[in-house]
Protein backbone atom coordinates (compact mmCIF):
# COMPACT_ATOMS: atom_id res chain seq x y z
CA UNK A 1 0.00 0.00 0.00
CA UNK A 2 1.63 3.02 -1.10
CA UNK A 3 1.54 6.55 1.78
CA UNK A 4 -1.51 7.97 -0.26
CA UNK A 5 -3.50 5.05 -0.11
CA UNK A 6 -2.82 4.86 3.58
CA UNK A 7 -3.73 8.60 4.12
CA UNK A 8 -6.95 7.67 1.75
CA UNK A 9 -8.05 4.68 3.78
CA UNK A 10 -7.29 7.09 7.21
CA UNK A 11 -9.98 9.54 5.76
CA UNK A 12 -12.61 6.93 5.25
CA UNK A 13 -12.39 5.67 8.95
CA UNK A 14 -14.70 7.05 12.16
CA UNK A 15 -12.99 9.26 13.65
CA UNK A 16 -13.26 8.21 17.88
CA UNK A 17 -14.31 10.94 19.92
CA UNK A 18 -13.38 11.90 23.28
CA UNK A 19 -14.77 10.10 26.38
CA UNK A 20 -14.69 13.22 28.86
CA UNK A 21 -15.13 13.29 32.96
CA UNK A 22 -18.76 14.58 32.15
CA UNK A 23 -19.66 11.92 29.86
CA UNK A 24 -18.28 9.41 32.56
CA UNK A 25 -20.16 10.99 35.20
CA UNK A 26 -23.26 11.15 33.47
CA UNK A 27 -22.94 7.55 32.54
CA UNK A 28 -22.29 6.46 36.06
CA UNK A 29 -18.91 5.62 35.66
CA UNK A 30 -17.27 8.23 37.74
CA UNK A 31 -18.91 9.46 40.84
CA UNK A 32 -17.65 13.58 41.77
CA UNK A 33 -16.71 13.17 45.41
CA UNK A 34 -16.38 16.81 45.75
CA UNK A 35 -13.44 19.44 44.76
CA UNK A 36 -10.25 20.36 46.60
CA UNK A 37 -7.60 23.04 46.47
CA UNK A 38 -4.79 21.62 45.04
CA UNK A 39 -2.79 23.31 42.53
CA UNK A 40 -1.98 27.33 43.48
CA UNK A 41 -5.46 27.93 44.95
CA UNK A 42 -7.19 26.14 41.79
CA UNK A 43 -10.49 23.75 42.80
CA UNK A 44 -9.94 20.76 41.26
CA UNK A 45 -12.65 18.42 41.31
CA UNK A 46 -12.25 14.47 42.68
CA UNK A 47 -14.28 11.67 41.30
CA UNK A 48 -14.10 7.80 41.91
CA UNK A 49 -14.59 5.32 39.73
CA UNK A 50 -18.76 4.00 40.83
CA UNK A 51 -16.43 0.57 41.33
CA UNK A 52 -13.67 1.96 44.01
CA UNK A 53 -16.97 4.49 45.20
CA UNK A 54 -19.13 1.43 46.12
CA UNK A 55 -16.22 0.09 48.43
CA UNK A 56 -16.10 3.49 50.31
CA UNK A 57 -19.83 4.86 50.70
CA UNK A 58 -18.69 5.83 54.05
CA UNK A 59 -17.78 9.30 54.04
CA UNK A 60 -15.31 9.34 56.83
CA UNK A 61 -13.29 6.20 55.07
CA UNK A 62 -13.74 7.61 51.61
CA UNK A 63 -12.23 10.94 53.06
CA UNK A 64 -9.34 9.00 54.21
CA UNK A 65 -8.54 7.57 51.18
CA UNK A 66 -8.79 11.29 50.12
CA UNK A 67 -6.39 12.54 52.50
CA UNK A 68 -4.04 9.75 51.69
CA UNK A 69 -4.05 10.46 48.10
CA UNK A 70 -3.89 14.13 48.06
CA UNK A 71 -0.34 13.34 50.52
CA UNK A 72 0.90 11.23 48.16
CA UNK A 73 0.27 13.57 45.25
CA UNK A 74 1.99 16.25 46.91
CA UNK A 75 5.48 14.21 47.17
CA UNK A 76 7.12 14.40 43.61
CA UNK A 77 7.81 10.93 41.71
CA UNK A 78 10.53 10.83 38.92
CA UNK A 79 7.71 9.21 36.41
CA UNK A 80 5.21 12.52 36.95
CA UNK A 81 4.66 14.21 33.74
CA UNK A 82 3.62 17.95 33.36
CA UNK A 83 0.48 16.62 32.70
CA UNK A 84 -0.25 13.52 34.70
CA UNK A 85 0.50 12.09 38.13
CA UNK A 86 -0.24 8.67 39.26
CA UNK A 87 0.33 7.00 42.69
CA UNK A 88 -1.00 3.37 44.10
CA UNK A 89 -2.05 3.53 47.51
CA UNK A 90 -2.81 0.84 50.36
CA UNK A 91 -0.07 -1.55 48.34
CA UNK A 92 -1.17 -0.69 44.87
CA UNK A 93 -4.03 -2.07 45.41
CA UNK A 94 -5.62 1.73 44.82
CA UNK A 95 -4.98 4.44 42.45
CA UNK A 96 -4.76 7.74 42.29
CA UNK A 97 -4.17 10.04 39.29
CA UNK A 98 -4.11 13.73 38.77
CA UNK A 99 -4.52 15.13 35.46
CA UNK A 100 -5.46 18.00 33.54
CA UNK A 101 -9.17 16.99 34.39
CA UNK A 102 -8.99 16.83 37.87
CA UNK A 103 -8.23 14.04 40.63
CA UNK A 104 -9.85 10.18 40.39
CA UNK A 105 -9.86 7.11 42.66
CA UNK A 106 -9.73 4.03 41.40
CA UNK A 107 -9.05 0.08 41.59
CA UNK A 108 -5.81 -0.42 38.77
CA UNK A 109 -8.28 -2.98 36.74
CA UNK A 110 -10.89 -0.07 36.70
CA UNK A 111 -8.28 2.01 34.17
């Protein structure tokens, strides 16, 4: 197949459009927790995955896990990009990843 061909067939294909946070929360797959003050006095808003959100209804636990996050976000890694953060929590067994749409909980097989 020669490049124009290639570019030819590229123009007949659907084009994917993005999934965003408010598509996911208004399919029930992310759950807004609330919003937070993270970066230079900027509200950025937290969601969990309806997965990792059904494990933590409690408020007080789920605020924990919150707490524990937001520390570990705070404490540079050598693999954070300008762009994206990720830490595992309680032994990996939790993420939690910061990104230009804000902050989201979730179990590693929920990405």
């Amino acid at each position: 197949m020669t490049d124009k061909e290639i570019r030819e067939k590229r123009d007949d294909e659907e084009i994917i459009v993005r999934y965003t946070r408010e598509d996911a929360i208004a399919d029930g797959v992310l759950v807004p927790t609330g919003y937070v003050g993270f970066r230079r006095g900027k509200f950025v808003r937290i969601c969990f995955t309806s997965h990792l959100y059904e494990a933590f209804k409690d408020a007080t636990e789920r605020g924990e896990l919150v707490e524990e996050g937001l520390t570990a976000l705070r404490k540079p890694d050598p693999e954070d990009t300008r762009y994206r953060h990720l830490r595992e929590l309680r032994g990996g067994k939790i993420w939690v990843i910061l990104d230009g749409d804000g902050i989201t909980f979730l179990y590693p097989e929920d990405y």
